[in-house]
Protein backbone atom coordinates (compact mmCIF):
# COMPACT_ATOMS: atom_id res chain seq x y z
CA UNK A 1 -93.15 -0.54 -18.00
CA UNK A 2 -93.49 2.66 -15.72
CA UNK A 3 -89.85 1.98 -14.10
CA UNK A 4 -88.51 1.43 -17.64
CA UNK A 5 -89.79 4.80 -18.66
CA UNK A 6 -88.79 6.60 -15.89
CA UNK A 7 -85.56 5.37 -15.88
CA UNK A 8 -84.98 6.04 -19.48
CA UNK A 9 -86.54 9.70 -18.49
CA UNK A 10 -83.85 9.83 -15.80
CA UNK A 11 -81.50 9.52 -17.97
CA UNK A 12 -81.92 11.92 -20.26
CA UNK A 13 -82.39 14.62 -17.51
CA UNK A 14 -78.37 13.64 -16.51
CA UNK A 15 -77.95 14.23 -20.32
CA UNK A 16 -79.48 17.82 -20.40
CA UNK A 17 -77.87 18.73 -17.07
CA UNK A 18 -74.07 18.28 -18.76
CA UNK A 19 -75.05 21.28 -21.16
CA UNK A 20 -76.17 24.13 -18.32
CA UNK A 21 -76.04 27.07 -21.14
CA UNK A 22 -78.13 24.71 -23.43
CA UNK A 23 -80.76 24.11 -20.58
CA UNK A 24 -80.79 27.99 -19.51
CA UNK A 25 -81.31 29.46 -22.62
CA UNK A 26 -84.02 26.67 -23.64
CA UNK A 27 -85.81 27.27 -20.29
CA UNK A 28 -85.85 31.38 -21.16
CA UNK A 29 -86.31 30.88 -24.76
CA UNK A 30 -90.56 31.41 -25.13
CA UNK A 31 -89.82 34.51 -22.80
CA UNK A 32 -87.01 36.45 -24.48
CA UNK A 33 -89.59 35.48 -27.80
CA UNK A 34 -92.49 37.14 -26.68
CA UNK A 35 -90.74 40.06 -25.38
CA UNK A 36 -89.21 40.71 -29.14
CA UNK A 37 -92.78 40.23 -30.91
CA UNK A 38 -93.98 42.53 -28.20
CA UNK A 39 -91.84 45.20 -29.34
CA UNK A 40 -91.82 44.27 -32.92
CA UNK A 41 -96.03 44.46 -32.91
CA UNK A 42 -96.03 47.98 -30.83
CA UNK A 43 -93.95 50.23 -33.34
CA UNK A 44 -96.36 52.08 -34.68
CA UNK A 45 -95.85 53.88 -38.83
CA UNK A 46 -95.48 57.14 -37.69
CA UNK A 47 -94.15 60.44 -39.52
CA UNK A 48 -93.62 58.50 -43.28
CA UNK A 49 -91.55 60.63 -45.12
CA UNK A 50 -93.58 62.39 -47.70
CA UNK A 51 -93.33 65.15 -50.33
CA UNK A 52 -95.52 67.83 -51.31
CA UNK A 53 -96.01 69.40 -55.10
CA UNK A 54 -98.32 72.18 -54.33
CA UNK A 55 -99.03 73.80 -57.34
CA UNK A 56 -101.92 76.20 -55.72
CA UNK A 57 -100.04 77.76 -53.20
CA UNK A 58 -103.64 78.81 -51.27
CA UNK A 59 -104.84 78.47 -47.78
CA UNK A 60 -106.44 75.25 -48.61
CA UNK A 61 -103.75 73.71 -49.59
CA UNK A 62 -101.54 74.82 -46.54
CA UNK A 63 -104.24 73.46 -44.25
CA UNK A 64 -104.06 69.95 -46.10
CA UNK A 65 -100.23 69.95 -45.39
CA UNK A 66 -100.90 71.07 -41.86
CA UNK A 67 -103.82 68.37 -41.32
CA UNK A 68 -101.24 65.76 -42.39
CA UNK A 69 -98.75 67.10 -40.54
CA UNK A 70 -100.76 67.28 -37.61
CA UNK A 71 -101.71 63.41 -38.04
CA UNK A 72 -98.07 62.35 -37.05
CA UNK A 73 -98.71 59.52 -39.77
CA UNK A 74 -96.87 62.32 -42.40
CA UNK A 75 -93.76 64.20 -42.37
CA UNK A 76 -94.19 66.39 -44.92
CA UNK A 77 -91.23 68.78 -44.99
CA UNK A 78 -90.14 68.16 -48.60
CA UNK A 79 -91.48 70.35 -51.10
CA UNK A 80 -90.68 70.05 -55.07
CA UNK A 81 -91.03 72.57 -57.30
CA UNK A 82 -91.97 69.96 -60.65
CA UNK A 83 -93.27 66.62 -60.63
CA UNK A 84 -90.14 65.44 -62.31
CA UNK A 85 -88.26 66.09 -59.24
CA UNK A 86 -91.11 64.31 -56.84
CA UNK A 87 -90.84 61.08 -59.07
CA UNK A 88 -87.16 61.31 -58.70
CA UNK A 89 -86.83 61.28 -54.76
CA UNK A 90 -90.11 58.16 -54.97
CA UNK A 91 -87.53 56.40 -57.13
CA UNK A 92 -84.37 57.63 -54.52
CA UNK A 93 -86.30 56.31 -51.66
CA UNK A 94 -86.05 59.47 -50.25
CA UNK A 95 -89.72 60.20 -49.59
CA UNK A 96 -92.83 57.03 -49.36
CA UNK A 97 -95.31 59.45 -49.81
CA UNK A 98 -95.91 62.08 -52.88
CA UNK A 99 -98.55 64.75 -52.66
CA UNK A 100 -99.66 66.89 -56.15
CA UNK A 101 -101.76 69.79 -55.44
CA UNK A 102 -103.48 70.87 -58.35
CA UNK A 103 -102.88 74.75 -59.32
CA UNK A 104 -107.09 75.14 -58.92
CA UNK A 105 -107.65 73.39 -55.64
CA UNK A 106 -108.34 76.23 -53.01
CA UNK A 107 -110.76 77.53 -56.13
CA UNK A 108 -112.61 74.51 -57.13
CA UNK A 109 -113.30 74.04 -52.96
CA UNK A 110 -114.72 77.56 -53.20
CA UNK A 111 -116.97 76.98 -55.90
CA UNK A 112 -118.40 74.11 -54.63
CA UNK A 113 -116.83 71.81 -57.49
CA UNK A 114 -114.79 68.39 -56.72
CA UNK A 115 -111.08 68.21 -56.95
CA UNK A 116 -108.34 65.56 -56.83
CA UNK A 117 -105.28 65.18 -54.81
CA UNK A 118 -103.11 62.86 -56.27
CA UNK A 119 -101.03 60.42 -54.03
CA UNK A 120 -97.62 58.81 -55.03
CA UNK A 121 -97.14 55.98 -52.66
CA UNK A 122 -93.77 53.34 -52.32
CA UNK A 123 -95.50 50.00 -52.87
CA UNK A 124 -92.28 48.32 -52.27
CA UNK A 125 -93.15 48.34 -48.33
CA UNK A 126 -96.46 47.22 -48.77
CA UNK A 127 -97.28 47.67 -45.32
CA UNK A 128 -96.72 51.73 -45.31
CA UNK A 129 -98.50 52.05 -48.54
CA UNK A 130 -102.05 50.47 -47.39
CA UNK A 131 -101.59 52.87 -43.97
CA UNK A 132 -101.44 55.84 -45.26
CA UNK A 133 -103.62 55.25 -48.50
CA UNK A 134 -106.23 53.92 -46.16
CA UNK A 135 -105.90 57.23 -43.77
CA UNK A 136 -105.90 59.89 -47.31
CA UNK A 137 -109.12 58.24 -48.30
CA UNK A 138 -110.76 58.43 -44.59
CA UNK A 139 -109.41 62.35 -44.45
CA UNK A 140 -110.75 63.17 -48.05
CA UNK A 141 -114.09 61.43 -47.04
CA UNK A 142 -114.15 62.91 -43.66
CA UNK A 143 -113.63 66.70 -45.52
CA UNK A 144 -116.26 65.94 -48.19
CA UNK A 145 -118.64 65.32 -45.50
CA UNK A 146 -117.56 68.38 -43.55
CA UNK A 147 -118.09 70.52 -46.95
CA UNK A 148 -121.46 68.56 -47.62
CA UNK A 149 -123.15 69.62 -44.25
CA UNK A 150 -122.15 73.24 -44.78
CA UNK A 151 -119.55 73.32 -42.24
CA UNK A 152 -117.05 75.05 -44.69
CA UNK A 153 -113.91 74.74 -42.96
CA UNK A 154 -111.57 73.40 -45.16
CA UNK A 155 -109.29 70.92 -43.44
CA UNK A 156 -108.19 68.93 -46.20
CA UNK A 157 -108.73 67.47 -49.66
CA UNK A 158 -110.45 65.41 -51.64
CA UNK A 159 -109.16 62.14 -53.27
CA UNK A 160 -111.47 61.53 -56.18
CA UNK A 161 -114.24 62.23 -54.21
CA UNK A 162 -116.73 64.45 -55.53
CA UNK A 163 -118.35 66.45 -52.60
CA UNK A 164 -121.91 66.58 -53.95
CA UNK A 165 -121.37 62.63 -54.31
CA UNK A 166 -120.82 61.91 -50.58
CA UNK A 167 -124.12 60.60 -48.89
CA UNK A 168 -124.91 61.37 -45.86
CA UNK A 169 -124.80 57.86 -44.56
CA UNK A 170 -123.68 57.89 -40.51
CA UNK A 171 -122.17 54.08 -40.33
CA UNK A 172 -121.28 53.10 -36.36
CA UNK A 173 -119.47 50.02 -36.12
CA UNK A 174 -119.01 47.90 -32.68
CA UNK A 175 -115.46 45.82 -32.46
CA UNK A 176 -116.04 42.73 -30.34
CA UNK A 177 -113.52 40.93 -28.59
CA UNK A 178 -110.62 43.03 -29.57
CA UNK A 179 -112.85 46.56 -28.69
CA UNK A 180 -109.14 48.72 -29.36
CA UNK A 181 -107.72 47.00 -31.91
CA UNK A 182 -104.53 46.05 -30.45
CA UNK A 183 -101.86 44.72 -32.54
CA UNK A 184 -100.76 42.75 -29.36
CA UNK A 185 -103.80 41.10 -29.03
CA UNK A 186 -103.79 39.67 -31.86
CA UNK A 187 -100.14 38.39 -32.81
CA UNK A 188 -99.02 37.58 -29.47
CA UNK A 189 -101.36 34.43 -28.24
CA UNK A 190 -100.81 32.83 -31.86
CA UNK A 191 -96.83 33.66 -31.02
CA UNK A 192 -97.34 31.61 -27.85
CA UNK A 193 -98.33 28.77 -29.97
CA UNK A 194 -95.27 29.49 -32.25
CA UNK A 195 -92.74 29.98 -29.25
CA UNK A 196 -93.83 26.33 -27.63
CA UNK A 197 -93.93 24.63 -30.91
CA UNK A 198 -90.05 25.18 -31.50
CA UNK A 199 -89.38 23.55 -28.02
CA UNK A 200 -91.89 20.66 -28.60
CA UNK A 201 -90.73 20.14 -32.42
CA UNK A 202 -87.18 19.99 -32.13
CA UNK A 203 -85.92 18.64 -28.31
CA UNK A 204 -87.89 15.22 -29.58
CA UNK A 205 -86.35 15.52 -33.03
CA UNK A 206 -82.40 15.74 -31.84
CA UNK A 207 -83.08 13.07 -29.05
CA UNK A 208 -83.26 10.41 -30.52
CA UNK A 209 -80.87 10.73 -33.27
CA UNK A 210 -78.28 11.34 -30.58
CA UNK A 211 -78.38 8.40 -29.51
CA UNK A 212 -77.89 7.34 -33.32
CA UNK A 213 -74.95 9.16 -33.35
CA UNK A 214 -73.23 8.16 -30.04
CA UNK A 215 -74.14 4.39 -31.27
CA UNK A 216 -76.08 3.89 -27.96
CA UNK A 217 -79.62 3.04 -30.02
CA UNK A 218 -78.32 -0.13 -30.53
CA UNK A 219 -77.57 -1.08 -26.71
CA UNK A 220 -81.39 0.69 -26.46
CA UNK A 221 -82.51 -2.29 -29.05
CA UNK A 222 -81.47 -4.94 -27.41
CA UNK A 223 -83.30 -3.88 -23.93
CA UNK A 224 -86.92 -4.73 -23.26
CA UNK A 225 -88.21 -0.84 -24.03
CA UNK A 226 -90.98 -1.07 -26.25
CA UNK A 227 -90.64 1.15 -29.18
CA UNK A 228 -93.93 3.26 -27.40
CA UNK A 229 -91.74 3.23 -24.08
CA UNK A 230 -88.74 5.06 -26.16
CA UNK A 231 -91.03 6.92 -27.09
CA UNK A 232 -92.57 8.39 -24.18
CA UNK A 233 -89.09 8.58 -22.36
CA UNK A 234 -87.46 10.36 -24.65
CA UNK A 235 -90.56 12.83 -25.33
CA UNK A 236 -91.38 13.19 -21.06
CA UNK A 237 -88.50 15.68 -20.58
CA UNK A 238 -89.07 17.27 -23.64
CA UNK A 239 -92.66 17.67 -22.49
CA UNK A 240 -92.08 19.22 -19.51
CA UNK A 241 -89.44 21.96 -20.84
CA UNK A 242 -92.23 22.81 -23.36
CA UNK A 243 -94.37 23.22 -20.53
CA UNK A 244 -92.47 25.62 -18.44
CA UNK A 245 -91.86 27.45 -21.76
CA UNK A 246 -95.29 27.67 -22.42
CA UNK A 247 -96.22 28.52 -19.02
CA UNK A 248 -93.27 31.68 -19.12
CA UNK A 249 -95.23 32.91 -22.61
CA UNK A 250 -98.38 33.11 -20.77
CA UNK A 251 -97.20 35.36 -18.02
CA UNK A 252 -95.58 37.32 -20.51
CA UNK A 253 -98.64 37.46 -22.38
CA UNK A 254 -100.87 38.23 -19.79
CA UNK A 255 -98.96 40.37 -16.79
CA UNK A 256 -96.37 42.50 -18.96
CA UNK A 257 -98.30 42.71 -22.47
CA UNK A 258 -101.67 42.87 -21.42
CA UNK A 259 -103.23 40.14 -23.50
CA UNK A 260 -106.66 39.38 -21.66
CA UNK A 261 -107.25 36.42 -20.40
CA UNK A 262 -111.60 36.10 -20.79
CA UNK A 263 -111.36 32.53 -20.59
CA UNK A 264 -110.45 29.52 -18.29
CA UNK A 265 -106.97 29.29 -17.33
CA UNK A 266 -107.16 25.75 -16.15
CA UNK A 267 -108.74 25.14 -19.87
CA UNK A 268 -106.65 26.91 -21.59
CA UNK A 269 -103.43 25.57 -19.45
CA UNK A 270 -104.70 21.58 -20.09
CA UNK A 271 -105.18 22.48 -24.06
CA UNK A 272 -101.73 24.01 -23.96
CA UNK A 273 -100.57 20.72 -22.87
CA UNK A 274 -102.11 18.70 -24.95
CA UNK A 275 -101.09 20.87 -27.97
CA UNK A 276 -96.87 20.38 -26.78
CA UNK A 277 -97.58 16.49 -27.07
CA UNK A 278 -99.20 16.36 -30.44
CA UNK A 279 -96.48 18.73 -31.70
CA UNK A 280 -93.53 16.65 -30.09
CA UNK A 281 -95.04 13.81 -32.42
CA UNK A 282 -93.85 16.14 -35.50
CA UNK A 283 -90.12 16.12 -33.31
CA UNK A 284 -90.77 12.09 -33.34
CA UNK A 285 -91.38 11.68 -36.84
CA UNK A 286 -88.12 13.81 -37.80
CA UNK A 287 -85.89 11.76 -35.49
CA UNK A 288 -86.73 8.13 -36.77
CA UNK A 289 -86.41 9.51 -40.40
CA UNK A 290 -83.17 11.58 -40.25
CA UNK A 291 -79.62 10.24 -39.36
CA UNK A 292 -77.66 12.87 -37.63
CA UNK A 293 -78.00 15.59 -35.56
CA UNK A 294 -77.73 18.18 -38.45
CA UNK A 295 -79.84 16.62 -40.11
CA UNK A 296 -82.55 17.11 -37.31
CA UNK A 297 -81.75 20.64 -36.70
CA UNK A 298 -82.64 21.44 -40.17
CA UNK A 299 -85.60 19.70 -40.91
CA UNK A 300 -87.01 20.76 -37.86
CA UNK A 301 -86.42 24.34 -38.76
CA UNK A 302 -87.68 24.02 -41.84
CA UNK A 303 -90.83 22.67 -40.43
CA UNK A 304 -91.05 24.91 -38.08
CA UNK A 305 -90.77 28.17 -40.29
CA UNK A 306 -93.35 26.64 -42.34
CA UNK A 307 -95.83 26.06 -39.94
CA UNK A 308 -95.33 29.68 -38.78
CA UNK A 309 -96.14 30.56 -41.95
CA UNK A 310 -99.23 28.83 -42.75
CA UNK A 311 -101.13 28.41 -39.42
CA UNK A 312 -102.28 31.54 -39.35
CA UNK A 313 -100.20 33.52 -36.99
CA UNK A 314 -99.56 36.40 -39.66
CA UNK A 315 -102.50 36.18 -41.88
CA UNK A 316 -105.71 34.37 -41.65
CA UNK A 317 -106.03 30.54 -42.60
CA UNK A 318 -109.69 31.62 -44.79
CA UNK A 319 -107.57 33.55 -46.96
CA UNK A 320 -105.52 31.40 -48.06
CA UNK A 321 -105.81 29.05 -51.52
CA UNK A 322 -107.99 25.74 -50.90
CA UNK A 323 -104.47 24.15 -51.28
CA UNK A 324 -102.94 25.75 -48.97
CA UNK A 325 -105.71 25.66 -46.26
CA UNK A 326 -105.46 21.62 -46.50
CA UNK A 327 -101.63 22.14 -45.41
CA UNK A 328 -102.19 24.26 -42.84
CA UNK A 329 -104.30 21.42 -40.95
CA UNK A 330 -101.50 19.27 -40.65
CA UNK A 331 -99.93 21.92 -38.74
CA UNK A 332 -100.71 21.86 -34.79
CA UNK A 333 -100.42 25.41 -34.36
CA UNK A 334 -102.91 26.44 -36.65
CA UNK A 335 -105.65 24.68 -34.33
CA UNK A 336 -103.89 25.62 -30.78
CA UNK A 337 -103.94 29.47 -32.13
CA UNK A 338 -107.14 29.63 -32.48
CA UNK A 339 -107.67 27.72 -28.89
CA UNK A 340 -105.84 30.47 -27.61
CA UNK A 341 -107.28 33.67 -29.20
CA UNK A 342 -110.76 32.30 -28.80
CA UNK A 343 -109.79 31.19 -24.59
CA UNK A 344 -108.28 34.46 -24.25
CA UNK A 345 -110.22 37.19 -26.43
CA UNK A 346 -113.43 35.49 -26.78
CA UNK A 347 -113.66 33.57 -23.46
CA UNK A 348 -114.51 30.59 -25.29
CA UNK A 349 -115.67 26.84 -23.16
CA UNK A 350 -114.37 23.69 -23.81
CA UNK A 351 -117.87 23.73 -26.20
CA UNK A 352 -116.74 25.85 -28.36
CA UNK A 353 -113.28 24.28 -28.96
CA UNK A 354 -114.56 20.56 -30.15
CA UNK A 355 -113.26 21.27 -33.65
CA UNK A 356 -109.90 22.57 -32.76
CA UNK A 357 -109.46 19.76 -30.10
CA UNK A 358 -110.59 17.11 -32.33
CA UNK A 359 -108.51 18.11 -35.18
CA UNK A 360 -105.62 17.95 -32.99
CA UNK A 361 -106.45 14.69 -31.40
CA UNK A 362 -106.17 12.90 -34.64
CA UNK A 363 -103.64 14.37 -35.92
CA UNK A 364 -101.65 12.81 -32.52
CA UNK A 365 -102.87 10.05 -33.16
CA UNK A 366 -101.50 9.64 -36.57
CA UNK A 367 -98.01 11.37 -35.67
CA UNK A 368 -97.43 9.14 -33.01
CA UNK A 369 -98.59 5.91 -34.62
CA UNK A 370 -95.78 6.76 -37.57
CA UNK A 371 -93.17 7.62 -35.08
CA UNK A 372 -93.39 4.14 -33.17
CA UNK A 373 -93.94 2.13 -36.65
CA UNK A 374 -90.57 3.66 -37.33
CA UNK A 375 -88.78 3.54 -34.34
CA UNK A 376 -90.03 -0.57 -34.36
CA UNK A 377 -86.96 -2.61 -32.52
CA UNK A 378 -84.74 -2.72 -35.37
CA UNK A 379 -81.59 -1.62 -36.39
CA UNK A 380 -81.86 -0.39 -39.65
């Protein structure tokens, strides 16, 4: 059996080695990726465009303007003379951002009353409009308690916050595992899992419908291989190029980006192994159900831009419809990103990974055991 297999493994090595540029660009593939989510995670909002309406012309309201100004969040060097014309550059696209000053804000502030700053945001880039909504609350909350405790100095506004409202409540929060909040942190070990699932998913997938298409399944029928010794030789090389790729990702991850690494490496690198070979059995599947090449290609990117979507790797799995969160088991990478942001942020053991391990195991098991029922000897 093991000469079979690693003769049918030979083979297929000759087969990648005719197409050089195929092989180099699959072997620097999960590195170019994570260097293009790294700097696709790192640009930061900065300097939104926004608009001002000041209608009270006081010192108040030029130290709002300068206290956004001075975030770097805001640009705001438009100012409108009517809200007509502030509407009208929201609705251009000029400007994300629209400030209206009323014509008694420096006043109420001196009198001790409340006052309102109203905020036109862009909610067509969703994104920008929770940033900066989230950092006008914080500043109006920040100056209500700054007015509350008799500091006086007025360094910006309040957004329907009513200064003798605020409580003087000191909350202190702790972030654990993720203490600066780094973007990169996040994003980039479930990208790992993304970057080795493409290579795993669809090398399996084309191989064996190649041989489909060249007509040399048939010869492959009629020799003693074992559907499970297809199989494996078809899915060894595959294996390995995953492998590399996922060991290139890991570097990238950890010596460029600065990911930490709290956790084993051994564990994480023998999980990261087991995680190309129950993905591959996805690659399996699509290959004994699809006829050509094209065929292949597509369904495997089709898979694969679905499981990118629902494994978690842009927003969390828990909030997600019930639905939904069934899908996303099926998927390998939703388990083998959370192996990886719990080895490497939380510097979890092998004890804490049972679930994700055993969720993976079966679903291996079940991939595999569909791949070789349809790849029986048989021409059909």
């Amino acid at each position: 059996m093991s000469t079979r297999v690693l003769n049918l493994v030979w083979k297929e090595a000759l087969q990648f080695w005719r197409y050089k540029l195929l092989l180099a660009f699959l072997l620097v593939f999960p590195a170019l990726d994570m260097f293009g989510v790294a700097e696709a995670v790192s640009a930061e909002i900065m300097h939104i465009p926004t608009a001002v309406y000041d209608q009270d012309g006081s010192r108040h309201s030029r130290e709002l303007v300068g206290m956004l100004r001075g975030s770097h969040l805001f640009a705001p060097d438009v100012y409108v003379g009517s809200q007509e014309e502030l509407e009208r550059l929201l609705m251009e696209g000029t400007v994300k951002v629209g400030l209206v000053i009323p014509p008694d804000f420096g006043a109420d502030l001196i009198g001790g009353r409340g006052t309102t700053v109203q905020a036109l945001q862009d909610g067509t880039e969703a994104l920008t409009a929770m940033i900066s909504g989230a950092y006008l609350e914080g500043a109006s909350y920040v100056y209500a308690r700054r007015l509350a405790g008799g500091t006086g100095s007025s360094l910006g506004a309040t957004l329907s916050v009513s200064v003798g409202q605020v409580e003087l409540v000191d909350p202190r929060s702790r972030i654990w595992f993720n203490e600066d909040l780094r973007k990169e942190d996040f994003q980039v070990p479930a990208e790992m899992a993304a970057a080795v699932a493409w290579l795993a998913t669809l090398l399996p997938a084309v191989a064996i419908v190649r041989e489909r298409e060249r007509g040399t399944l048939e010869q492959l029928f009629v020799t003693p291989l074992r559907s499970i010794e297809l199989i494996a030789g078809k899915a060894a090389l595959a294996a390995m190029i995953a492998f590399l790729g996922f060991l290139e990702a890991l570097a990238v991850a950890t010596l460029y980006l600065r990911v930490p690494l709290r956790g084993s490496l051994g564990l994480l690198l023998i999980l990261g192994a087991f995680f190309i070979c129950v993905e591959m059995g996805w690659g399996l599947v699509i290959s004994a159900v699809v006829r050509t090449q094209g065929q292949a290609f597509i369904a495997s990117i089709f898979w694969l831009m679905l499981e990118s979507i629902l494994s978690g790797q842009i927003l969390p799995v828990e909030n997600m419809p019930g639905a939904v969160q069934a899908a996303a088991q099926l998927m390998p990478s939703t388990h083998f990103s959370a192996i990886t942001r719990y080895v490497m942020l939380r510097g979890s053991t092998l004890a804490d990974l049972w679930p994700q391990i055993i969720a993976l195991a079966i679903l291996g098991v079940v991939l595999y055991g569909l791949a070789a029922a349809r790849l029986q000897k048989r021409l059909d």
